[in-house]
C-alpha atoms as a PDB file:
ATOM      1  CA  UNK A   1      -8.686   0.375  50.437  1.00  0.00           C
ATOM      2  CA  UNK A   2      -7.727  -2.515  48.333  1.00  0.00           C
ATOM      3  CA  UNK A   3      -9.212  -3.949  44.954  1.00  0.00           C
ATOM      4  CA  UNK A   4     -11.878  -6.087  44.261  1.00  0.00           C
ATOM      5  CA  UNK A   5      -9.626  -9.362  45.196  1.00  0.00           C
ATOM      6  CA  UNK A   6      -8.551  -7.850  47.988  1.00  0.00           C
ATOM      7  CA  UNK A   7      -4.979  -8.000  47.057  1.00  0.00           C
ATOM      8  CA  UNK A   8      -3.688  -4.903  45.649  1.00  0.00           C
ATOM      9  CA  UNK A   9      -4.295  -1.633  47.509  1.00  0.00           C
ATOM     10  CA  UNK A  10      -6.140   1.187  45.750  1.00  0.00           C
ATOM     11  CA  UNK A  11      -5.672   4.868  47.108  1.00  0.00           C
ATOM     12  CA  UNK A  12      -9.403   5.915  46.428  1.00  0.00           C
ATOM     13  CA  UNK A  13      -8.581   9.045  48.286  1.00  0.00           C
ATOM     14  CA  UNK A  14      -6.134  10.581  45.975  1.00  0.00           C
ATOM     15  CA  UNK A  15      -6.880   8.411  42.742  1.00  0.00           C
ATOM     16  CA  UNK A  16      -9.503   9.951  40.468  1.00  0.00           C
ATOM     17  CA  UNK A  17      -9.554   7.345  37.851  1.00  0.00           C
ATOM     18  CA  UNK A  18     -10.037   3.745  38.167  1.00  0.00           C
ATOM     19  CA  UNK A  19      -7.196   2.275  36.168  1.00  0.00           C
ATOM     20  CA  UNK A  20      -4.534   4.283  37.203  1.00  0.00           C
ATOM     21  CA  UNK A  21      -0.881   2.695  36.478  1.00  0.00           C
ATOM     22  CA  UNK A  22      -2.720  -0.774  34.837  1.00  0.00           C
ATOM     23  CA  UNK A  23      -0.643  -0.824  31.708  1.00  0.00           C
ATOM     24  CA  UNK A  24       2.639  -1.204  34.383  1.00  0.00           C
ATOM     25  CA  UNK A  25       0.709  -3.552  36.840  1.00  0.00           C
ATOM     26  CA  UNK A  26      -0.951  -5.688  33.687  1.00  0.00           C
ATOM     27  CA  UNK A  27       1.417  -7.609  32.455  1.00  0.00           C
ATOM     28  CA  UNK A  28      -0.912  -9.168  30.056  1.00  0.00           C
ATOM     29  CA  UNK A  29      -0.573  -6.033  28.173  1.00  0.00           C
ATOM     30  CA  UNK A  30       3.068  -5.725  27.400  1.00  0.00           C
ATOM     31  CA  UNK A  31       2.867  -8.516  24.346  1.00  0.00           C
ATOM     32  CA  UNK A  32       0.611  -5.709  22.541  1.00  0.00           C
ATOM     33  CA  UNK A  33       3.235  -2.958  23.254  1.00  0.00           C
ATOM     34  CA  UNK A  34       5.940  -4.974  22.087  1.00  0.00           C
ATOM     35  CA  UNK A  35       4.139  -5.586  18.800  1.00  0.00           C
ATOM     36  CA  UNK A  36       3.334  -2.263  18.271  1.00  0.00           C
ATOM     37  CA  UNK A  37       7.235  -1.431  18.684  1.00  0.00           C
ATOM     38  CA  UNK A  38       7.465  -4.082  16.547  1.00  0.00           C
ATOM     39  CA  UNK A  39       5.141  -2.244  14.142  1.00  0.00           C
ATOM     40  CA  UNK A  40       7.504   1.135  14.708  1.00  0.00           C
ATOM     41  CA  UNK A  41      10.394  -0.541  13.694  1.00  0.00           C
ATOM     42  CA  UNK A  42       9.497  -1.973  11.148  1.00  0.00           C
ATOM     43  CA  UNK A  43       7.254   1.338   9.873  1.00  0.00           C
ATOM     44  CA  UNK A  44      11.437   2.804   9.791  1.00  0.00           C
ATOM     45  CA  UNK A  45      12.535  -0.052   7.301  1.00  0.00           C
ATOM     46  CA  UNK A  46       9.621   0.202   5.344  1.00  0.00           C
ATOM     47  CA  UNK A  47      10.439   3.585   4.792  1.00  0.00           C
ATOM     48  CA  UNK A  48      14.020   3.378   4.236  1.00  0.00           C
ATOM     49  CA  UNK A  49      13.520   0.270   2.058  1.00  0.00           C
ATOM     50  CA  UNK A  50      11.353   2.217  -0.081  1.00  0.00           C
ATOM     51  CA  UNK A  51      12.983   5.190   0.093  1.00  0.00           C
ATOM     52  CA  UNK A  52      16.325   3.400  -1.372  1.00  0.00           C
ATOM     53  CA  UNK A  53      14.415   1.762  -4.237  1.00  0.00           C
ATOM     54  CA  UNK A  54      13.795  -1.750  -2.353  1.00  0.00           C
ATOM     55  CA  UNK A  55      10.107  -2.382  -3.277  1.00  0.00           C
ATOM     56  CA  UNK A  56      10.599  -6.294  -2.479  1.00  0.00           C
ATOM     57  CA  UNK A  57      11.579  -5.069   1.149  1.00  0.00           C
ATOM     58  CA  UNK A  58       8.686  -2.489   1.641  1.00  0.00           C
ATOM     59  CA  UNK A  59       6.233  -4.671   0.778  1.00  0.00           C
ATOM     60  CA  UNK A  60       7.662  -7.092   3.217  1.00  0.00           C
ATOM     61  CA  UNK A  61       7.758  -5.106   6.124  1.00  0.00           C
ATOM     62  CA  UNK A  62       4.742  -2.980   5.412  1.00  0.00           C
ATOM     63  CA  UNK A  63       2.773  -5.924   5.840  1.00  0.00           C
ATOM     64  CA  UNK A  64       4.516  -6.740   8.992  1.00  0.00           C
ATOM     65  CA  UNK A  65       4.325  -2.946   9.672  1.00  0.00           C
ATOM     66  CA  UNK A  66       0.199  -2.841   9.948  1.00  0.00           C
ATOM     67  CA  UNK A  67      -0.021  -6.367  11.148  1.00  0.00           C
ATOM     68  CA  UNK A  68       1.978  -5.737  14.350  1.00  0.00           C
ATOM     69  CA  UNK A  69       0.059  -2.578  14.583  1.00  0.00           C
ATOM     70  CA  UNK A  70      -3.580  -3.944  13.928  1.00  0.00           C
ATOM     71  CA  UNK A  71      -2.307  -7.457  16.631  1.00  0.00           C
ATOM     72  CA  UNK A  72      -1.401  -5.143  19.337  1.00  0.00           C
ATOM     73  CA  UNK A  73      -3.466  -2.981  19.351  1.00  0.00           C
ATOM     74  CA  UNK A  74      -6.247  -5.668  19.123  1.00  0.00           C
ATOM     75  CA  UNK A  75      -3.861  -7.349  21.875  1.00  0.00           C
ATOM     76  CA  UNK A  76      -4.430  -4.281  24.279  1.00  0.00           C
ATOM     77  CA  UNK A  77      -7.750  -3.297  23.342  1.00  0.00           C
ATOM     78  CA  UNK A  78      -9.495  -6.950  24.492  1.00  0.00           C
ATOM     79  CA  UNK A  79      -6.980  -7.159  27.764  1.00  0.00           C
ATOM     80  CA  UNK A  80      -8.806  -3.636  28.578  1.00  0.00           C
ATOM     81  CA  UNK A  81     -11.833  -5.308  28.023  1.00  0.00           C
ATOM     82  CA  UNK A  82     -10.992  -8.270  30.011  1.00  0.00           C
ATOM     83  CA  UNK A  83     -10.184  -6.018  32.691  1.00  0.00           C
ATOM     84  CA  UNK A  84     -13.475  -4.170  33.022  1.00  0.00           C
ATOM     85  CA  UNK A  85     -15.577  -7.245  32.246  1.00  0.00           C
ATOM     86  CA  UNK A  86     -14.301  -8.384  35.721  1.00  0.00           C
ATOM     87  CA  UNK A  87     -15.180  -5.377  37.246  1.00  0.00           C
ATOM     88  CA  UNK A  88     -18.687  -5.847  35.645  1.00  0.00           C
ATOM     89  CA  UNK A  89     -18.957  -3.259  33.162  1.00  0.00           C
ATOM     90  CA  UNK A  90     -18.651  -2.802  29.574  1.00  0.00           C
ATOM     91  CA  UNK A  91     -15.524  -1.461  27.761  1.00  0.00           C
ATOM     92  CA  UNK A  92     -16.720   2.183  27.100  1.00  0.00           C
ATOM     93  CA  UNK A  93     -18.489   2.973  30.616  1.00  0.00           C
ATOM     94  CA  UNK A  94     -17.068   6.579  31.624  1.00  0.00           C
ATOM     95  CA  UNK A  95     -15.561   6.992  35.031  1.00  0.00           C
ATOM     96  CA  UNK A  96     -12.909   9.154  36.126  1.00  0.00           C
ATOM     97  CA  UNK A  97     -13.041  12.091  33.984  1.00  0.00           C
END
């Protein structure tokens, strides 16, 4: 009843999928949220800054906009894969449902 390590105890009996709860345990994970609230934020003043006539200003933070979107969620996507390469399989195997 505990993980591969040995360290953190897994409930197999009442846990049907295998990374249950790993974006709160991980906390390799929580610079890509922060940059896709990043990318949120700044998705508002882009809007507003366009939406008052500052073009200069939506440029601006549209870039930052999809960059902190496309960064985190490129952030995320290879700590996932980091995660299951240690577990010895590929990003995409299907377990759980």
């Amino acid at each position: 009843m505990s993980d591969t390590n040995g360290v953190n105890p897994v409930d197999d009996e009442r846990t049907n999928r295998s990374h249950v709860g790993e974006a709160i345990t991980d906390g390799r994970n929580y610079p890509g949220y922060l940059l896709i609230g990043l990318g949120l934020a700044t998705l508002g003043l882009t809007l507003v800054a366009a939406g008052y006539g500052f073009r200069g200003w939506a440029v601006i933070a549209g870039v930052v906009c999809v960059v902190s979107f496309v960064v985190g969620a490129f952030a995320i996507l290879m700590e996932h894969r980091r995660i299951k390469r240690l577990e010895g399989q590929e990003l995409f195997d299907q377990e759980g449902h």
